[in-house]
N, C-alpha and C. Protein backbone atom coordinates (compact mmCIF):
# COMPACT_ATOMS: atom_id res chain seq x y z
N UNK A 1 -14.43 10.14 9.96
CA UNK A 1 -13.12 10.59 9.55
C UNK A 1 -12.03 9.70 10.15
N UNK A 2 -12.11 9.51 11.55
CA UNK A 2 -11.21 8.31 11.84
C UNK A 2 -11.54 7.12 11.28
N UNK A 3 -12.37 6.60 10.96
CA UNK A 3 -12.31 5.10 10.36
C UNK A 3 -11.57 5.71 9.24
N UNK A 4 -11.31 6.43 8.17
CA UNK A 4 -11.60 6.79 6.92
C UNK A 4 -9.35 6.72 7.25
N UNK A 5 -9.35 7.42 8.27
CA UNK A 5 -7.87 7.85 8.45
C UNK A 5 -7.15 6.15 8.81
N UNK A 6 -8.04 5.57 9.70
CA UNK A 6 -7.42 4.37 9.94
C UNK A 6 -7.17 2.79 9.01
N UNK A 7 -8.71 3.37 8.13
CA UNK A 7 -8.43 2.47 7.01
C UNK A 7 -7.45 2.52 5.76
N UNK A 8 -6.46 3.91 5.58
CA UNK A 8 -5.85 4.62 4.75
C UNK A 8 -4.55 3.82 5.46
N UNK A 9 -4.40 4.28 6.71
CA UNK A 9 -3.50 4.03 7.67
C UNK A 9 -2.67 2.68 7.02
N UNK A 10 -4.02 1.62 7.66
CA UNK A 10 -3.72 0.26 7.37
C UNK A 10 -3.47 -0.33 5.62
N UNK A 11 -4.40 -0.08 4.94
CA UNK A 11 -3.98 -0.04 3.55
C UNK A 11 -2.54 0.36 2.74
N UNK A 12 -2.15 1.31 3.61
CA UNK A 12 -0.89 2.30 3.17
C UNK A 12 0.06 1.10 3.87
N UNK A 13 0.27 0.89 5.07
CA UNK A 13 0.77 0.00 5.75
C UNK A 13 0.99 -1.22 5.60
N UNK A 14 -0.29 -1.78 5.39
CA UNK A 14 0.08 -3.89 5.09
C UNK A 14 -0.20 -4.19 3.87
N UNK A 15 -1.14 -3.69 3.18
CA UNK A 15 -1.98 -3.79 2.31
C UNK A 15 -0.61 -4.19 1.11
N UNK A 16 -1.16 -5.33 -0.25
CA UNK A 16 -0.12 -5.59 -1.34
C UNK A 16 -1.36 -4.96 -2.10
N UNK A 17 -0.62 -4.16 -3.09
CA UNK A 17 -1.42 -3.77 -4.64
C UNK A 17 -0.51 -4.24 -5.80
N UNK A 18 -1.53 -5.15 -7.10
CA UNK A 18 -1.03 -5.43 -7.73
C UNK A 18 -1.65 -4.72 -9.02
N UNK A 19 -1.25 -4.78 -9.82
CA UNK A 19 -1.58 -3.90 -11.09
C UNK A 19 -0.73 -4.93 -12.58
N UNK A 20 -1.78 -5.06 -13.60
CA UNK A 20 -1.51 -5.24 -15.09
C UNK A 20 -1.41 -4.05 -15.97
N UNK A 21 -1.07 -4.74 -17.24
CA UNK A 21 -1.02 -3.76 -18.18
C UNK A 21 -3.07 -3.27 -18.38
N UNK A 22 -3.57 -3.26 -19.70
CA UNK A 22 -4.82 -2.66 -19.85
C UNK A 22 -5.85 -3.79 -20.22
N UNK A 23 -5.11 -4.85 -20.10
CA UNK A 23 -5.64 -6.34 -21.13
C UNK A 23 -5.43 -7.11 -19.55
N UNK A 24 -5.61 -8.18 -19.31
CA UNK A 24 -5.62 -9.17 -18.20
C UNK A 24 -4.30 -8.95 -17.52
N UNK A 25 -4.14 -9.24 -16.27
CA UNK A 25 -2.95 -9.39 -15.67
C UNK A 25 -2.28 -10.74 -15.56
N UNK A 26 -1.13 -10.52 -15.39
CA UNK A 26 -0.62 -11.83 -15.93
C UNK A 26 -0.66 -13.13 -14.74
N UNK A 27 -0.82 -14.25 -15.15
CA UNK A 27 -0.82 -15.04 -14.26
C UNK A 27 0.07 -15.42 -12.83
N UNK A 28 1.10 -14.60 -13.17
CA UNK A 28 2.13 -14.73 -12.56
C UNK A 28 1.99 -14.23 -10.97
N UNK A 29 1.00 -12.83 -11.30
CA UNK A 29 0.89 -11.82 -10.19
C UNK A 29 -0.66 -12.49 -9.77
N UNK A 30 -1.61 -12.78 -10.17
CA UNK A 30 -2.67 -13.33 -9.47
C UNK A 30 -2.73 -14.92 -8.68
N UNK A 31 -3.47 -14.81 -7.75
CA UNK A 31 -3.19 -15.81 -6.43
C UNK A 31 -3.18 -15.15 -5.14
N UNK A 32 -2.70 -16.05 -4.40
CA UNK A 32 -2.90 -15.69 -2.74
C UNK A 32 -1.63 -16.09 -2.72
N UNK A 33 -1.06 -14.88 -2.06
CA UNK A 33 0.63 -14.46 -1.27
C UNK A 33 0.78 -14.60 -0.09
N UNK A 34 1.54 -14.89 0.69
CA UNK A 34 1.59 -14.89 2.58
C UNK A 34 2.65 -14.20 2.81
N UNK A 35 2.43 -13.04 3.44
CA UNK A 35 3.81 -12.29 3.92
C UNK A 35 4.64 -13.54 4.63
N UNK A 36 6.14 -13.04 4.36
CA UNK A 36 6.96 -13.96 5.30
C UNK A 36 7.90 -12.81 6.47
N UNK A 37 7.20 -12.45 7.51
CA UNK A 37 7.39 -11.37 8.56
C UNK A 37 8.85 -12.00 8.96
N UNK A 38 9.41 -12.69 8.60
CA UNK A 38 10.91 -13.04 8.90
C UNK A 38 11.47 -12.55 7.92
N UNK A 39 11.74 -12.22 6.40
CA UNK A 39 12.60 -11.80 5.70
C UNK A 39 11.86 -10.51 5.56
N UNK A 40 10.55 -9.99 5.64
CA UNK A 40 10.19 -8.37 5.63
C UNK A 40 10.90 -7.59 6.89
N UNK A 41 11.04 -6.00 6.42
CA UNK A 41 11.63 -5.29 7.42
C UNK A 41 10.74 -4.11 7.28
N UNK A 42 10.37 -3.54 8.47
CA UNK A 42 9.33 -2.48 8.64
C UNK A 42 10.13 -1.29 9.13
N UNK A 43 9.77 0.15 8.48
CA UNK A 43 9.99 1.14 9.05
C UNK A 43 8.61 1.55 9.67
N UNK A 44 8.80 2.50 10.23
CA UNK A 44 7.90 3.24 11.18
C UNK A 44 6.95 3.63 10.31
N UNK A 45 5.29 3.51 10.60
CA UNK A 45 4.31 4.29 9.82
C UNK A 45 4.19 5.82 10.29
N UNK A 46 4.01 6.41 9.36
CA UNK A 46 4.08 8.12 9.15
C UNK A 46 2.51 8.96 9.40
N UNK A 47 1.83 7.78 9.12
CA UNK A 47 0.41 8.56 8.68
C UNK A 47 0.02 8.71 10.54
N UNK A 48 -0.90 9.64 10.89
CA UNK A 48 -1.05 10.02 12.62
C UNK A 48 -2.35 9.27 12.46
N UNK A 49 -2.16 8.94 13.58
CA UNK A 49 -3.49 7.62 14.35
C UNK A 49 -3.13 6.66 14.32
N UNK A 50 -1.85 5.97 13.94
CA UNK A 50 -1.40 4.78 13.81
C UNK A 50 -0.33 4.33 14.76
N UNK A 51 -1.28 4.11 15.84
CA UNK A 51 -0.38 3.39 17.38
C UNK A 51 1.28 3.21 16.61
N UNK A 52 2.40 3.61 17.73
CA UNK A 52 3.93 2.93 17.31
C UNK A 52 4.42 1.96 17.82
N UNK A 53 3.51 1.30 18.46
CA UNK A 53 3.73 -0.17 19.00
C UNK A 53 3.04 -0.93 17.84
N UNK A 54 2.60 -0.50 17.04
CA UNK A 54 1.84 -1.63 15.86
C UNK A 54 2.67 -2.56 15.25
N UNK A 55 2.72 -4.10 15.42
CA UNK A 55 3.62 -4.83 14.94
C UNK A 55 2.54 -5.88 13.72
N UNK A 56 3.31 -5.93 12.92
CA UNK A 56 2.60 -6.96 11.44
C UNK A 56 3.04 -8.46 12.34
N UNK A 57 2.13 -9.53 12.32
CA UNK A 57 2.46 -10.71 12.67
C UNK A 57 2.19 -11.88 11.14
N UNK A 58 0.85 -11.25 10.76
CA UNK A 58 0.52 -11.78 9.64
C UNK A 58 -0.80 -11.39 8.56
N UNK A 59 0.08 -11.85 7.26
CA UNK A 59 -0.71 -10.98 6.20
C UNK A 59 -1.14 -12.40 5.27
N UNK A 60 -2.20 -11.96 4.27
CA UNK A 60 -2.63 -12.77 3.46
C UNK A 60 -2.91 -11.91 2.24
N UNK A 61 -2.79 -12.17 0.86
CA UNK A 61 -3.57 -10.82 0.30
C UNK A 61 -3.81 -12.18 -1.13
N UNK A 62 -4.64 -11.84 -1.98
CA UNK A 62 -5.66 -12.89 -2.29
C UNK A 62 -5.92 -11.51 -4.00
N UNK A 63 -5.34 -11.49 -5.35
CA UNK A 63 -5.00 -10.90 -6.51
C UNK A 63 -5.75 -11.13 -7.48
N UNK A 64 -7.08 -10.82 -7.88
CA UNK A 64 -7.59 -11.24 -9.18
C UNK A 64 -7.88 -9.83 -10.24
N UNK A 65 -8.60 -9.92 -10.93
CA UNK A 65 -8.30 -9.26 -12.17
C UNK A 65 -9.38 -9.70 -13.13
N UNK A 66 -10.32 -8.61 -13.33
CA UNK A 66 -11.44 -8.44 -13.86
C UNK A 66 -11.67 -6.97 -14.39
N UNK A 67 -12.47 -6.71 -15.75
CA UNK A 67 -12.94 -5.75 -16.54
C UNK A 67 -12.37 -4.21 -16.19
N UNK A 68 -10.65 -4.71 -16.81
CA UNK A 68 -9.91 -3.26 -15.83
C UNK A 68 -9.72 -2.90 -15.06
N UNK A 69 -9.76 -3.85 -14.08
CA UNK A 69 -9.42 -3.45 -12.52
C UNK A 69 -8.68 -4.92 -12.13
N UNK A 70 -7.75 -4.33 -11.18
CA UNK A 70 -7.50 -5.57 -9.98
C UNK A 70 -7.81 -5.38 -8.79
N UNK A 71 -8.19 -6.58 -8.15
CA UNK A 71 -8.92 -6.65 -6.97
C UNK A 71 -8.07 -7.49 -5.72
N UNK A 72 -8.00 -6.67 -4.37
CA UNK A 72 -6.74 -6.98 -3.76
C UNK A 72 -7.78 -6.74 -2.37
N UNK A 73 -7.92 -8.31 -2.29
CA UNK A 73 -8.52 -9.20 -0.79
C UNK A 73 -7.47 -9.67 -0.07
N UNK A 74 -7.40 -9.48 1.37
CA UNK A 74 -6.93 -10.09 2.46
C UNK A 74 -7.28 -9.86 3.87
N UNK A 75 -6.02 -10.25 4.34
CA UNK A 75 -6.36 -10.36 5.75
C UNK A 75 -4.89 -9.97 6.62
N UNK A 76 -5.11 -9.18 7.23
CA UNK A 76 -4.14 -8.60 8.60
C UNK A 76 -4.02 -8.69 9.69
N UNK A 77 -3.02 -9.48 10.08
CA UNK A 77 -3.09 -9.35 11.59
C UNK A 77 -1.96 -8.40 12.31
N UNK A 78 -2.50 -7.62 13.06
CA UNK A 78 -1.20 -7.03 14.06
C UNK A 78 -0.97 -7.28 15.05
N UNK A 79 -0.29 -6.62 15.97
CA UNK A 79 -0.59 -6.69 17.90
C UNK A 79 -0.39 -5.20 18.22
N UNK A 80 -1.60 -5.26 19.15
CA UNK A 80 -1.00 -3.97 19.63
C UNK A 80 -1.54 -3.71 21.05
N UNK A 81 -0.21 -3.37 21.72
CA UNK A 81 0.55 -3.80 23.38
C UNK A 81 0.13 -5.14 23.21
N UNK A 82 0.55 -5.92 22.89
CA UNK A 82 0.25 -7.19 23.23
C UNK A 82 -1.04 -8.49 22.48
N UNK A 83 -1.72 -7.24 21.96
CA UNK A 83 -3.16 -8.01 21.60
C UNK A 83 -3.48 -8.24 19.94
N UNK A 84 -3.50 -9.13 19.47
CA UNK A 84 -3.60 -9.12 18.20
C UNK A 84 -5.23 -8.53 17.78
N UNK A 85 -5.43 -8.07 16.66
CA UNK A 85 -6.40 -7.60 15.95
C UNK A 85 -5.84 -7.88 14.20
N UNK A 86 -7.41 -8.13 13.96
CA UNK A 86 -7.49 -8.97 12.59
C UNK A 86 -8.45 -7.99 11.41
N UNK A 87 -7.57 -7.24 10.63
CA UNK A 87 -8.85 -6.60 9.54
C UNK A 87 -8.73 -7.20 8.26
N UNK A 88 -9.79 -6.94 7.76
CA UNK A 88 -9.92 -7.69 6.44
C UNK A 88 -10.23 -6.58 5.55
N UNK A 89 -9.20 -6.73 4.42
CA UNK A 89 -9.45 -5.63 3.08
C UNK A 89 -9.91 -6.10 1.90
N UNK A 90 -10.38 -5.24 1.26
CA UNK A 90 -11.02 -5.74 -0.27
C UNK A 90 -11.08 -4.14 -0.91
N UNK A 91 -10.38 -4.01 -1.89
CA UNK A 91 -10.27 -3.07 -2.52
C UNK A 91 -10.00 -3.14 -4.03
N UNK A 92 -10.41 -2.73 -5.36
CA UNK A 92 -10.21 -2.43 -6.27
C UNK A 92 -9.90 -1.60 -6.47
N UNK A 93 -8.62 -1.52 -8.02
CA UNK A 93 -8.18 -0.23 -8.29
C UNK A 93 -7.96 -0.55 -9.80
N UNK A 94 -8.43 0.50 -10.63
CA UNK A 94 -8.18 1.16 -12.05
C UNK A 94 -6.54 0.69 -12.79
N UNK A 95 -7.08 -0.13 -13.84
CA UNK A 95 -5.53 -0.30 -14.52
C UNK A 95 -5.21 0.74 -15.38
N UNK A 96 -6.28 1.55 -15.53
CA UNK A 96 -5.67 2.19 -16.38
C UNK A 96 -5.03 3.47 -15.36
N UNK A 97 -4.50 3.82 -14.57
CA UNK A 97 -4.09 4.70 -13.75
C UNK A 97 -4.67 5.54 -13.65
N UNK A 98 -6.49 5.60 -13.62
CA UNK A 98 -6.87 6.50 -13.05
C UNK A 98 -7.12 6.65 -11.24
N UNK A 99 -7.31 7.47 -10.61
CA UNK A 99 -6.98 7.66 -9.20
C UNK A 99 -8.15 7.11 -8.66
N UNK A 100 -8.09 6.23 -8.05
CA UNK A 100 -9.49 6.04 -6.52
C UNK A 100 -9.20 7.18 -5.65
N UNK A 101 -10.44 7.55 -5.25
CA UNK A 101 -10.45 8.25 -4.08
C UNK A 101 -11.12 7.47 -2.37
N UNK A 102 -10.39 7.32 -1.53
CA UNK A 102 -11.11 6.40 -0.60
C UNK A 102 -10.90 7.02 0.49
N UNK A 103 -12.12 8.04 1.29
CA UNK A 103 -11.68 8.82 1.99
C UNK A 103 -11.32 10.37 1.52
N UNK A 104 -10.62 10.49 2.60
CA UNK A 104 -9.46 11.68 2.26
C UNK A 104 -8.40 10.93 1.29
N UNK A 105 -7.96 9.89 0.77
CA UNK A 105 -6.92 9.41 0.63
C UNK A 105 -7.48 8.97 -0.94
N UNK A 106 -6.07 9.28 -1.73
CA UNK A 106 -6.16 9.32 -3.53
C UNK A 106 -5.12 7.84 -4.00
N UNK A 107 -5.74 7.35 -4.36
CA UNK A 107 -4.74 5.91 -4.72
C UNK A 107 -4.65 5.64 -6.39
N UNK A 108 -3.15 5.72 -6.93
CA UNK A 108 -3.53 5.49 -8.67
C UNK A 108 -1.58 4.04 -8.53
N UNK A 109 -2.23 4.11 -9.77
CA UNK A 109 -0.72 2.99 -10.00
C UNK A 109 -0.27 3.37 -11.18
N UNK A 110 0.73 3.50 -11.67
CA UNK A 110 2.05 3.54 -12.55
C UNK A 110 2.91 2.24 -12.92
N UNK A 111 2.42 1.67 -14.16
CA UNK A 111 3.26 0.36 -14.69
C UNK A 111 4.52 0.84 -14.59
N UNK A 112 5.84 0.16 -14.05
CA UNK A 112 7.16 0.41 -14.23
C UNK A 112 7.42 -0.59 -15.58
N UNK A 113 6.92 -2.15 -15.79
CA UNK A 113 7.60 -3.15 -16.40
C UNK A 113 6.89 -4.22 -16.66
N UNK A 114 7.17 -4.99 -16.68
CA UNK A 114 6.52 -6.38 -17.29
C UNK A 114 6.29 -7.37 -15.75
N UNK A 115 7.57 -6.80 -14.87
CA UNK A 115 7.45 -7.32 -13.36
C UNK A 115 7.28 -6.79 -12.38
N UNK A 116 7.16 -5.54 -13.04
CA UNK A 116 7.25 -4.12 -11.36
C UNK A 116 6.06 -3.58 -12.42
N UNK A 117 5.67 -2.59 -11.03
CA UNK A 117 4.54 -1.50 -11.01
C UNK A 117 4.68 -0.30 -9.63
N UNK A 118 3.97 0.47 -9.50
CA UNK A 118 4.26 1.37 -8.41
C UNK A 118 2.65 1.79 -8.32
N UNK A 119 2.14 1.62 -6.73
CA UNK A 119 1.12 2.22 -6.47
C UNK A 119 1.27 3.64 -5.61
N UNK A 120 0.62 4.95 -6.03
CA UNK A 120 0.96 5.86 -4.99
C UNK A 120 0.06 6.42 -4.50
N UNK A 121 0.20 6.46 -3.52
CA UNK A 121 -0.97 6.77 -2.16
C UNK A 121 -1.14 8.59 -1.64
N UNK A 122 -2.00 9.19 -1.63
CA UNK A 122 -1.49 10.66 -1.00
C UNK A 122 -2.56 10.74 -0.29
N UNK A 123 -2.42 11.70 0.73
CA UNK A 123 -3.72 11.99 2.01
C UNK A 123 -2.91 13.31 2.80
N UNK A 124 -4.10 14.11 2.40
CA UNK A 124 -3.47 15.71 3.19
C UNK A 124 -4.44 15.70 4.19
N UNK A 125 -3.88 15.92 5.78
CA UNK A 125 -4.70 16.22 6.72
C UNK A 125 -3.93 17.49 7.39
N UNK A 126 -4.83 18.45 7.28
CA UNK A 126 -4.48 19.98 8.02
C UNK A 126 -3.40 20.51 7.44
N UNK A 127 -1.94 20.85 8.03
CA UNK A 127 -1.05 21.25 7.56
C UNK A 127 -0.08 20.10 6.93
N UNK A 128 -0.16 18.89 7.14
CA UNK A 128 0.75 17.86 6.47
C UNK A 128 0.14 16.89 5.17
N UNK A 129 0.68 16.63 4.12
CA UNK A 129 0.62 15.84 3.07
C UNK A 129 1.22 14.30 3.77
N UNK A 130 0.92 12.92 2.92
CA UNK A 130 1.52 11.96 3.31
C UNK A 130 1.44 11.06 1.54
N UNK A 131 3.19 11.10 1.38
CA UNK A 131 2.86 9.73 0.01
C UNK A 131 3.58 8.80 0.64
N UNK A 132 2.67 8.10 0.05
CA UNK A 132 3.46 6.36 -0.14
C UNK A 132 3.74 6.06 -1.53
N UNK A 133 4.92 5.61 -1.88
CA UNK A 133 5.41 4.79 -3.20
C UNK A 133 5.62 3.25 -2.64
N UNK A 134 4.64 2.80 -3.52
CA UNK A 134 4.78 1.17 -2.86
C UNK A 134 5.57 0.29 -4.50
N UNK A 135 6.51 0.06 -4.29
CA UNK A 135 7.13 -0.66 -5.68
C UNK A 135 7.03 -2.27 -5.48
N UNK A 136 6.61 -3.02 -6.43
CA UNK A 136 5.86 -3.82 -6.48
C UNK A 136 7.08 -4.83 -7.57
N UNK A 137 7.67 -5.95 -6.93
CA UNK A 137 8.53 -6.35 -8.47
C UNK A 137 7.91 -8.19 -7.84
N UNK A 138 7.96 -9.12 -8.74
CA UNK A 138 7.18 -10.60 -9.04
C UNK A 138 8.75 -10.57 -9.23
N UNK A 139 8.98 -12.14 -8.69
CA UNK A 139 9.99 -12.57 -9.28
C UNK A 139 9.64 -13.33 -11.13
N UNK A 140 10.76 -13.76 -11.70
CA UNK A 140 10.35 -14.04 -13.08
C UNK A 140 9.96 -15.51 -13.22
N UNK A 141 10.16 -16.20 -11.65
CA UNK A 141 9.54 -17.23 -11.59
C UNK A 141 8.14 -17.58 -11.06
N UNK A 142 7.04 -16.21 -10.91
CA UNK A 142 6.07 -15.95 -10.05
C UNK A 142 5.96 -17.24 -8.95
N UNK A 143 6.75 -16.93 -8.02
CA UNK A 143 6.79 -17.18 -6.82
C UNK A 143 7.43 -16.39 -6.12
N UNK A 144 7.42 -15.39 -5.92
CA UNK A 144 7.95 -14.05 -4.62
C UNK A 144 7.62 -13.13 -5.30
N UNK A 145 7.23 -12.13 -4.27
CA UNK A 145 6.48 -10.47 -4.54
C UNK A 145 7.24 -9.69 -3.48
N UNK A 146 7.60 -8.81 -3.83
CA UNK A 146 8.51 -7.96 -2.97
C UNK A 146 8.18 -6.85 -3.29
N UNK A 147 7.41 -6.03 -1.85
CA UNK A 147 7.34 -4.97 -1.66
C UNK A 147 7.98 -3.79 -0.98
N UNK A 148 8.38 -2.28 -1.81
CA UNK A 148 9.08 -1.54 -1.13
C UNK A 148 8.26 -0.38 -0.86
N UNK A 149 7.90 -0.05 0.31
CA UNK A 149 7.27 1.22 0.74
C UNK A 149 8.49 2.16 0.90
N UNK A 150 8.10 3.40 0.29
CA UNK A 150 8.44 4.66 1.13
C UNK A 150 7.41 5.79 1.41
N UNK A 151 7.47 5.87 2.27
CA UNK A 151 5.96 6.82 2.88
C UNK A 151 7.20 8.18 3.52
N UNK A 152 6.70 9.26 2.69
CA UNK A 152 6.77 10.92 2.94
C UNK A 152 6.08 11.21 3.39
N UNK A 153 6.33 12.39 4.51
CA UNK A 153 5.39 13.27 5.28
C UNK A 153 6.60 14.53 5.12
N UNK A 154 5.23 15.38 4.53
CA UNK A 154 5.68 16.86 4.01
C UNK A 154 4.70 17.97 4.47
N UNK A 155 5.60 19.32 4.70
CA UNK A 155 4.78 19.94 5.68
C UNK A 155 3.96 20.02 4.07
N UNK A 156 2.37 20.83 4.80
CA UNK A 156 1.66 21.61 3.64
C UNK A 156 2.46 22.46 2.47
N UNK A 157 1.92 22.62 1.48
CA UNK A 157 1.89 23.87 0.30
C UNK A 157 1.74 24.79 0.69
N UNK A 158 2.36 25.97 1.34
CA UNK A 158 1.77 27.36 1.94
C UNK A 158 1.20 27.76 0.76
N UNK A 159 1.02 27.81 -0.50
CA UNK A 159 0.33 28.06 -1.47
C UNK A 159 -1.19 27.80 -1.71
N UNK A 160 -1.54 26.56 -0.50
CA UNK A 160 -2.75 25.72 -1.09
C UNK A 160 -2.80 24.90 -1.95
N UNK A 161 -1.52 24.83 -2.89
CA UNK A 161 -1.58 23.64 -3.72
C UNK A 161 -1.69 22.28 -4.21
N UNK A 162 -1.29 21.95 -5.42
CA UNK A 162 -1.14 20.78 -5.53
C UNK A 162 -0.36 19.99 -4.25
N UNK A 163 -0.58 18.08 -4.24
CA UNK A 163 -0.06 17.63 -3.24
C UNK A 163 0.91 17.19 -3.44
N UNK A 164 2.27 17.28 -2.28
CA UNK A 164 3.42 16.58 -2.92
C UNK A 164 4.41 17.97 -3.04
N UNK A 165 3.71 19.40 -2.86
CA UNK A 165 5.07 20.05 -3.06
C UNK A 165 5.55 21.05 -1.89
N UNK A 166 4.57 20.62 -0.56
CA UNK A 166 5.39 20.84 0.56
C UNK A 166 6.79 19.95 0.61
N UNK A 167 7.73 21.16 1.60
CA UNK A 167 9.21 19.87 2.39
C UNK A 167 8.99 19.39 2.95
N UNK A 168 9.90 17.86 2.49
CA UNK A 168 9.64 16.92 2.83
C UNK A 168 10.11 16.46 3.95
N UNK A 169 9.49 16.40 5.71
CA UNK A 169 9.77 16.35 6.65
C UNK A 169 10.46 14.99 7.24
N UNK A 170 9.96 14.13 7.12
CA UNK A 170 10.14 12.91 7.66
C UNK A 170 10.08 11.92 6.39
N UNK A 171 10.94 10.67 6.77
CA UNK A 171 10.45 9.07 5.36
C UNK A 171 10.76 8.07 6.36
N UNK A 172 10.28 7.28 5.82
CA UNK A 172 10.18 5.74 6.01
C UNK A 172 10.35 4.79 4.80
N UNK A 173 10.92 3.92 5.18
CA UNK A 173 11.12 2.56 4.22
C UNK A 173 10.90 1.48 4.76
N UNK A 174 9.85 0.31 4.36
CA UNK A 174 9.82 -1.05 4.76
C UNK A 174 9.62 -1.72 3.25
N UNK A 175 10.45 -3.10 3.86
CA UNK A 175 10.50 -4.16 2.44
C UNK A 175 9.80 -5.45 2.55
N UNK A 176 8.31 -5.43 1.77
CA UNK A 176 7.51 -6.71 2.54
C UNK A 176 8.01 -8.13 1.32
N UNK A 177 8.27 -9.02 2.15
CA UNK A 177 8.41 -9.99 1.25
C UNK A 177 7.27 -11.26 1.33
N UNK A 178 6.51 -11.33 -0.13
CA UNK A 178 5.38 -12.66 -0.39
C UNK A 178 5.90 -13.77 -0.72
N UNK A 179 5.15 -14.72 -0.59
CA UNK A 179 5.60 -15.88 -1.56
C UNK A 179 4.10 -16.43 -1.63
N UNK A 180 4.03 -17.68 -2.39
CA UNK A 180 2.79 -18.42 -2.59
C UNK A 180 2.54 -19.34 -2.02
């Protein structure tokens, strides 16, 4: 369960998701991106188990696109108190917006446009829900990817319900910026 929470953690956190229409994705969005940790700005991560000394030093994320899915490889580095640590992701996800489940944690995407998309993330542990809206816009010269997180933490549904309709306690916003 902790790996499961920490890999959600980090995914929700550094991780870029890119998404096409239902036919190939466009050239524009596939390739290898390098965060530039000088023009990105980080808010605080929300999800619990995720040290608050965790600093992003450097990202890689690596976009291809095969039989309805895109596939989103990289590499992370953080520090934490001082010490860098390096994970490596590889994850596929459904163009057609159906939901992965990975873990406790439900991941689907929503086309906004021809240059944006939105991936959203949810994970209920005990009494709290957690979304992430990660908005996703390519410049029209595919060279920059700019990512906007906002990650909610909402108490539970006293109902038991659906996720997403506890109040919404706490947010965060960070803006990651790629280039090629």
């Amino acid at each position: 369960m902790r790996r499961c929470i920490a890999c959600f953690a980090i995914s929700l956190a550094l991780s870029v998701h890119a998404v096409g229409q239902a036919g190939p994705c466009s050239g524009d969005w596939t390739g290898s991106w390098t965060l530039d940790v000088e023009k990105s700005t980080f808010g605080p991560i929300l999800v619990p188990g995720v040290p608050p000394n965790l600093t992003v030093v450097a990202q890689t994320v690596k976009i291809d696109c095969a039989d309805g899915k895109i596939r989103l490889s990289g590499e992370t580095t953080v520090t934490l108190s001082g010490q860098a640590v390096t994970s490596k992701d590889d994850l596929s996800l459904a163009l057609d917006g159906t939901a992965t489940d990975i873990g406790p944690a439900r991941l689907a995407f929503r086309l906004v446009g021809a240059f944006e998309f939105e991936i959203v993330s949810n994970l209920k542990l005990k009494d709290k829900e957690y979304e992430e809206v990660s908005r996703f816009a390519f410049s029209q010269d595919g060279k920059l990817l700019s990512e906007t997180k906002t990650q909610t933490e909402r108490a539970g549904a006293s109902d038991g319900g659906e996720m997403g309709n506890g109040r919404p306690t706490k947010s965060s916003t960070s803006v990651l910026i790629f280039a090629r």
